[in-house]
Protein backbone atom coordinates (compact mmCIF):
# COMPACT_ATOMS: atom_id res chain seq x y z
CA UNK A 1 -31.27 -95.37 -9.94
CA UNK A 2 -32.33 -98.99 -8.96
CA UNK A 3 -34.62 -99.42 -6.03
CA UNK A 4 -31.81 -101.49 -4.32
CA UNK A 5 -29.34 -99.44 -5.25
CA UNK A 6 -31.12 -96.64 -3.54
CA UNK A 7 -31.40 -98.14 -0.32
CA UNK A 8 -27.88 -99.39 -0.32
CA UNK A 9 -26.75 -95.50 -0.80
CA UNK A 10 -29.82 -94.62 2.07
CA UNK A 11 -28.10 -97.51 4.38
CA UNK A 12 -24.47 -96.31 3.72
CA UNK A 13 -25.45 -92.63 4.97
CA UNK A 14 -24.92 -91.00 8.19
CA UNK A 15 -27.24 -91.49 10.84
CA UNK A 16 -29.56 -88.79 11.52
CA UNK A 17 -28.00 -86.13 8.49
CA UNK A 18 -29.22 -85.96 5.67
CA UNK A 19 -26.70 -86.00 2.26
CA UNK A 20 -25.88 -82.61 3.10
CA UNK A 21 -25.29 -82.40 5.91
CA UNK A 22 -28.55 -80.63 7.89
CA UNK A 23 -30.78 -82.01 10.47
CA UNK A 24 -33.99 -84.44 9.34
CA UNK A 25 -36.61 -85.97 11.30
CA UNK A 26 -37.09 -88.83 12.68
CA UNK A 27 -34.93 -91.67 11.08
CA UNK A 28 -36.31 -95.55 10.12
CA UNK A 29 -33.98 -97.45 12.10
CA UNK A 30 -31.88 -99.61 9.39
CA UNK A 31 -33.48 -102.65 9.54
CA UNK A 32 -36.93 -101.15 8.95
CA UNK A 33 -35.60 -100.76 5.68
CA UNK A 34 -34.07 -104.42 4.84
CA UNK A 35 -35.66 -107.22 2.35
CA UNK A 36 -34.89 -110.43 2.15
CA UNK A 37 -33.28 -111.83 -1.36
CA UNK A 38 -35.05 -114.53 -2.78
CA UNK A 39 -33.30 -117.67 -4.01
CA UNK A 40 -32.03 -116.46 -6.96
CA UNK A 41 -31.21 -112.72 -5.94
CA UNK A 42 -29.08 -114.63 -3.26
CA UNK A 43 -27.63 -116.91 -5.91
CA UNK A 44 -26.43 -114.41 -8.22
CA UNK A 45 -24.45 -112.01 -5.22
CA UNK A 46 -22.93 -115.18 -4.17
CA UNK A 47 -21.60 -115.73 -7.54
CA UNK A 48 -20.28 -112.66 -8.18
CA UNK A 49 -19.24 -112.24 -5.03
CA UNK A 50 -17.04 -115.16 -5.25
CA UNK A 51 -16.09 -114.40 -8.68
CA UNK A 52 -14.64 -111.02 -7.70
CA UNK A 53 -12.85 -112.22 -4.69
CA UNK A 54 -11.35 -115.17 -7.16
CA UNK A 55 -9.66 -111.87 -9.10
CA UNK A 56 -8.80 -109.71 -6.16
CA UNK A 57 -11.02 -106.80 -8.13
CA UNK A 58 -11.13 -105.09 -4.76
CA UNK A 59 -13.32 -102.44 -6.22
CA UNK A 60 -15.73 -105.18 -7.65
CA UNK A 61 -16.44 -106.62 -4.18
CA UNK A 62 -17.11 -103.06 -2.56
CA UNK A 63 -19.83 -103.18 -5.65
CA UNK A 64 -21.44 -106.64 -4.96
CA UNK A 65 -21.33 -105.84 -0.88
CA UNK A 66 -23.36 -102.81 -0.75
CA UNK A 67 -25.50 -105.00 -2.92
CA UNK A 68 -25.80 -107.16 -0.53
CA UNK A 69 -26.16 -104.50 2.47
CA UNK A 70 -30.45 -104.25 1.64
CA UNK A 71 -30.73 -107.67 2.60
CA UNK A 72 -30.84 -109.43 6.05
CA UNK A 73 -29.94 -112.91 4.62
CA UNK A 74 -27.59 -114.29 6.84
CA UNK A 75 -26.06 -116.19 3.95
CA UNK A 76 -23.81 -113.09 3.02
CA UNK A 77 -22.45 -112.65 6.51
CA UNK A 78 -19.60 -115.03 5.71
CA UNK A 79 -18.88 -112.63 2.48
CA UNK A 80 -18.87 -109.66 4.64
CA UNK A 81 -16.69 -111.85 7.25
CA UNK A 82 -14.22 -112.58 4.65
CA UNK A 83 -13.94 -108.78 3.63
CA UNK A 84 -13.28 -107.25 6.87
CA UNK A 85 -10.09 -108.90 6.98
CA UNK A 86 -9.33 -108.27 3.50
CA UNK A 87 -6.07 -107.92 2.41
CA UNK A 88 -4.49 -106.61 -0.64
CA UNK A 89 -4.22 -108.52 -3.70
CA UNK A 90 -1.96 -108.74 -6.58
CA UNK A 91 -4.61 -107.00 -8.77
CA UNK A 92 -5.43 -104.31 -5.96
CA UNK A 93 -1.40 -103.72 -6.25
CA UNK A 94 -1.08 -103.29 -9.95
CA UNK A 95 -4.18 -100.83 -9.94
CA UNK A 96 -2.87 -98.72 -7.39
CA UNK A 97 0.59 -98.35 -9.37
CA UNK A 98 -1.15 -97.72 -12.41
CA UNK A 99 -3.43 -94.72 -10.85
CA UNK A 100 -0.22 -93.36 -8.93
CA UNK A 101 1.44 -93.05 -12.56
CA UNK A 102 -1.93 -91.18 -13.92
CA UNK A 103 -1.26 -89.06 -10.85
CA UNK A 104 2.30 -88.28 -10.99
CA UNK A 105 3.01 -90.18 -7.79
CA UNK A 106 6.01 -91.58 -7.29
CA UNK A 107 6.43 -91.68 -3.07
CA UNK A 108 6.21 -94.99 -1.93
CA UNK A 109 4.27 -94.19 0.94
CA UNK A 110 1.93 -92.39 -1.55
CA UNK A 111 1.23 -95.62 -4.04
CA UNK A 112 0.63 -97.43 -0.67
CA UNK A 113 -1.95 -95.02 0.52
CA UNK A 114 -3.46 -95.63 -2.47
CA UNK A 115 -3.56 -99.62 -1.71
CA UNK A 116 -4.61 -99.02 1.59
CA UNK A 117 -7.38 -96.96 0.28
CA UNK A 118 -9.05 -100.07 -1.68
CA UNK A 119 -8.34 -102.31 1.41
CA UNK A 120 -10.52 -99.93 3.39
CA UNK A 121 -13.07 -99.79 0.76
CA UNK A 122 -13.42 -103.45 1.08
CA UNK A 123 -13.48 -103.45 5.18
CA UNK A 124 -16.11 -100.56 5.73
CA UNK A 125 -18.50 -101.89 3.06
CA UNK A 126 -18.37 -105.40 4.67
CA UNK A 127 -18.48 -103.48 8.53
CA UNK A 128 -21.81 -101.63 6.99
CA UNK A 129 -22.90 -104.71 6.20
CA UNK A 130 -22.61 -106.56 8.95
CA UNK A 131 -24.46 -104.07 10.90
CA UNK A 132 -27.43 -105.65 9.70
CA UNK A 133 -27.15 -108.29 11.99
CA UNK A 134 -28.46 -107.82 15.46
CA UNK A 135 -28.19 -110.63 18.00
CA UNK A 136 -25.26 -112.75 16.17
CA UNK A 137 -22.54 -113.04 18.43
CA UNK A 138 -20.17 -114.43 15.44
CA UNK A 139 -20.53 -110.91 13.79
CA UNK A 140 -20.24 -108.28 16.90
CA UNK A 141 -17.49 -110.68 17.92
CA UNK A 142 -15.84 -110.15 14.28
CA UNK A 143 -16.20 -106.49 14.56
CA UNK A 144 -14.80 -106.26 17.65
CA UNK A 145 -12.15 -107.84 17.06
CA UNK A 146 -11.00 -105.76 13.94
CA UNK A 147 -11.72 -102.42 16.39
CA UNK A 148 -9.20 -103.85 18.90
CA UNK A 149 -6.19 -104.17 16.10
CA UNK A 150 -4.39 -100.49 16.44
CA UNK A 151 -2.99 -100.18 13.34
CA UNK A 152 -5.99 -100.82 11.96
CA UNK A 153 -7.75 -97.92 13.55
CA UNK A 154 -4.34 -95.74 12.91
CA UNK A 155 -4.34 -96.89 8.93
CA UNK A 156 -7.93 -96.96 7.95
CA UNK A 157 -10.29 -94.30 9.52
CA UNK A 158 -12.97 -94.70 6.87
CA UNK A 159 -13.34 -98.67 7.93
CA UNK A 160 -12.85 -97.92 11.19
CA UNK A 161 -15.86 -95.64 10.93
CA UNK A 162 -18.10 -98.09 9.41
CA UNK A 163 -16.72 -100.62 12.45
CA UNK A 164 -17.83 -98.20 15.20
CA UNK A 165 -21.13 -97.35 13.77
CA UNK A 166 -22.13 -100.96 13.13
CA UNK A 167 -21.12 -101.87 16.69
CA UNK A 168 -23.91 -99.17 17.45
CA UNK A 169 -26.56 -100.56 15.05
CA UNK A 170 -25.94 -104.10 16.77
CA UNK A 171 -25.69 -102.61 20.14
CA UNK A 172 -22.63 -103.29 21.36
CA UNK A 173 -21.82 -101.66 24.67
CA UNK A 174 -18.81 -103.35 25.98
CA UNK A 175 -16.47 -101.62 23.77
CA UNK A 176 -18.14 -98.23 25.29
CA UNK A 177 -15.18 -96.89 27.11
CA UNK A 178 -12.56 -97.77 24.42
CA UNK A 179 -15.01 -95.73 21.48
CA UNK A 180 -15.20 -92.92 24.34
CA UNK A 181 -11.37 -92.75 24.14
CA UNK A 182 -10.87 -93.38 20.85
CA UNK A 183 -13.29 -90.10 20.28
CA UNK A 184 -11.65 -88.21 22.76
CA UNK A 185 -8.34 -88.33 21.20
CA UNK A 186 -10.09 -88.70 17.40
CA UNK A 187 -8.93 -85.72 14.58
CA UNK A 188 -10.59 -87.94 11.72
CA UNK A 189 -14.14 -86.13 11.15
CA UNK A 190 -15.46 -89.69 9.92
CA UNK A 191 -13.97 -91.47 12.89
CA UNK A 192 -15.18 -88.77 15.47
CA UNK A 193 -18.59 -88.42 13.78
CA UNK A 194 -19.09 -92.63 13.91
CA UNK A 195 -18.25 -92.31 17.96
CA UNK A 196 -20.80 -90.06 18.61
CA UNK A 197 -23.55 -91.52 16.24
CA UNK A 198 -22.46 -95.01 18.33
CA UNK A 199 -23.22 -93.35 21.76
CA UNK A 200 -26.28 -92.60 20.84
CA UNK A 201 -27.17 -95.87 18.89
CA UNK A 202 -26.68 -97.23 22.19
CA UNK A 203 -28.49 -94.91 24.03
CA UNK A 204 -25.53 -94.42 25.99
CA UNK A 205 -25.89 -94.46 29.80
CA UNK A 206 -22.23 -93.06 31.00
CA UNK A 207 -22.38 -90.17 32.79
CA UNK A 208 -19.08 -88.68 31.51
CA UNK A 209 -19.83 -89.65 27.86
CA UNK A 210 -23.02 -87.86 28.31
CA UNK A 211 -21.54 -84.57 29.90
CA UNK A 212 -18.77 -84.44 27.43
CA UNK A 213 -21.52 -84.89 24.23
CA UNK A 214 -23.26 -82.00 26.59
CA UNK A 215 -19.88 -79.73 26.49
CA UNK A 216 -19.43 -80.48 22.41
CA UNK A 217 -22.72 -78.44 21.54
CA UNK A 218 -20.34 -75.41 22.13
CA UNK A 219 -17.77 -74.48 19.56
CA UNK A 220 -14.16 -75.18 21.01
CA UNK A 221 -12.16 -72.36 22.47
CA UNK A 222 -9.05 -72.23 24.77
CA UNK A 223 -9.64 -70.83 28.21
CA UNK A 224 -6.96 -68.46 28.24
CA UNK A 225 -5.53 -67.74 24.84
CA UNK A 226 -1.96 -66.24 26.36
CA UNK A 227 -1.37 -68.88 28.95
CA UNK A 228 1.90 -70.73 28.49
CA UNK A 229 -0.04 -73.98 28.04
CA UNK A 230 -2.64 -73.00 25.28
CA UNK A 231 -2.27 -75.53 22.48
CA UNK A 232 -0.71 -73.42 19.26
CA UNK A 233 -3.26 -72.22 16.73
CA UNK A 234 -2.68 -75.29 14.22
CA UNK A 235 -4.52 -77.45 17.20
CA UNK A 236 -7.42 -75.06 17.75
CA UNK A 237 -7.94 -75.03 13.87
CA UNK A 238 -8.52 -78.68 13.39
CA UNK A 239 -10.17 -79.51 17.00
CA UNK A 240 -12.58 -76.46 15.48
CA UNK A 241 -13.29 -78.39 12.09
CA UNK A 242 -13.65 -81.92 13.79
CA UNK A 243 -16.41 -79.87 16.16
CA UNK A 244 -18.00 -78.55 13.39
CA UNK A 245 -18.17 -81.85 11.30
CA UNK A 246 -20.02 -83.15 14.59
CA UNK A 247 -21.93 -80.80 15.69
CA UNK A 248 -25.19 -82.00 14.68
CA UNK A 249 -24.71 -85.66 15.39
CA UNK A 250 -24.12 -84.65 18.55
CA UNK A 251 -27.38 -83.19 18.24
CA UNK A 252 -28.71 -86.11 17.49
CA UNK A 253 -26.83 -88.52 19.67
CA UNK A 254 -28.50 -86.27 22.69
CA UNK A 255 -32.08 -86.60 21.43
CA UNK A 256 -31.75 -90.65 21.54
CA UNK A 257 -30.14 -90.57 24.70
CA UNK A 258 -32.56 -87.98 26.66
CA UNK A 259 -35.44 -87.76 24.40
CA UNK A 260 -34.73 -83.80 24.19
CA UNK A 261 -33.43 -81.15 21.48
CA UNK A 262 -30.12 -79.81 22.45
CA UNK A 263 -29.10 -77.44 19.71
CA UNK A 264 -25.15 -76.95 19.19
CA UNK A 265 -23.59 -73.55 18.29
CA UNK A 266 -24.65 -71.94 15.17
CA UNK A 267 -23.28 -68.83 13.84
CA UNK A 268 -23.61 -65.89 16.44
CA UNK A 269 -26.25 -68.05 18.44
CA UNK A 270 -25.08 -69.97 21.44
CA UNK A 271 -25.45 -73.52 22.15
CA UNK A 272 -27.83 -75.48 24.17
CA UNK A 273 -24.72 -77.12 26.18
CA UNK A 274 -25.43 -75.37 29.48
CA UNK A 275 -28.97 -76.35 29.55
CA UNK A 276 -28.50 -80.02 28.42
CA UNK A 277 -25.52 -80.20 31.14
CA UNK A 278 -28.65 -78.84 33.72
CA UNK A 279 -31.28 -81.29 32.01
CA UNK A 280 -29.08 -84.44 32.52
CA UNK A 281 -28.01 -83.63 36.14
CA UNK A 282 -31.88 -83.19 36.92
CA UNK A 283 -33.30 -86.29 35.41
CA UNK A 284 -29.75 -88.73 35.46
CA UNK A 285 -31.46 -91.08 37.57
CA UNK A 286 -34.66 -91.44 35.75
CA UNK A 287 -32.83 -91.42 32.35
CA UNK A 288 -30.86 -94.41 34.16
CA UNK A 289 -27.12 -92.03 33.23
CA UNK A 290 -24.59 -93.06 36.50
């Protein structure tokens, strides 16, 4: 594997996890890890870059942009630009029917998943790379605006994801409240997992965010499991697998925000949610949390 390819894969990772999954130390922040293309390294992207876009090889792009995301040339920002509102192209089209024939598909809505898929592709790649500008205006202002569109958030979770946790990276706190909602009502493990690694990016400073990141160390559980308002078991089964996909961001998200280890539920051993619930109520002020 090339060097650059390496880091692209490193940069495109989760935040904190390691590829499977468990706990690591402490984490270079992303830009520790950027270069800076030389002439002709910038050249070349740009090429194919615009060759690619010329065909609408959706797949192609995705290529050439995590390429791009181990630089900090701000030359490819209008590349990355140009791909988070990408939309589907003739080419994207045909491929998509072609792979729903290999895979017996024949549902409408089912080939166009399948376009949406590439589309999404194309938007998180671009989102990730973006992220690797901190202190342009012109790209949080991009970002944000592509978080704001609801049916983009509704259709593609995976680029939404890559949105959110790029907002983080460039420390974007005005869209706080709406990521805060968006996790609260979130069933998409990437989505949900993105919110949290954002809060904590940010070093978040809300008071409810914090208690309710406090609250998910625990497992989820109803409160009475006969009352007449319990959710039905289909609920608790996926509100128990998004937990369990975030569980150690949370983790995480905690540590950058308080600068202590909060450990989440793990097997037959409880979490650490009551005492990080006491620990932020103690030291809110000096922690700056209102």
């Amino acid at each position: 594997m090339g060097t650059h390819l390496a880091i692209a894969l490193l940069i495109c990772s989760p935040v904190g996890l390691a590829d499977d999954g468990q706990e690591v130390g402490d984490v270079k922040p992303i830009e520790a890890l950027l270069t800076t293309a030389d002439v002709a390294q910038t050249k070349r992207l740009l090429t194919d870059h615009a060759g690619c876009a010329k065909r609408g090889d959706s797949k192609a792009i995705v290529a050439v942009l995590r390429q791009m995301s181990v630089f900090d040339n701000e030359d490819f920002i209008g590349a990355a630009k140009d791909g988070l509102v990408y939309r589907p192209s003739k080419a994207d089209r045909a491929a998509a029917k072609l792979e729903s024939e290999e895979l017996g598909l024949r549902n409408k809505k089912e080939i166009e998943g399948l376009v949406h898929e590439r589309v999404s592709a194309v938007q998180a790649a671009s989102a990730q790379l973006l992220g690797n500008y901190p202190g342009n205006k012109k790209v949080t202002g991009a970002l944000v605006r592509v978080f704001k569109d609801k049916e983009f958030r509704k259709q593609r979770p995976i680029a939404c994801a890559a949105v959110v946790l790029s907002l983080g990276k460039l420390g974007h706190r005005k869209s706080e409240r709406e990521i805060y909602s968006l996790f609260k009502r979130q069933t998409h493990a990437e989505v949900a997992r993105a919110c949290v690694r954002y809060f904590g990016l940010i070093k978040c400073k809300d008071k409810s965010i914090v208690r309710t990141l406090c609250q998910e160390l625990s497992s989820p559980e109803p409160a009475n499991v006969d009352g007449a308002s319990n959710p039905p078991a289909a609920y608790w089964e996926q509100r128990w697998k998004t937990w369990n996909a975030i569980r150690r961001d949370v983790s995480w998200a905690l540590k950058e925000i308080t600068g202590q280890v909060f450990r989440p539920s793990e097997g037959d051993h409880p979490s650490d949610s009551r005492k990080a619930l006491e620990y932020v109520k103690k030291h809110a002020k000096e922690l700056g949390i209102r």
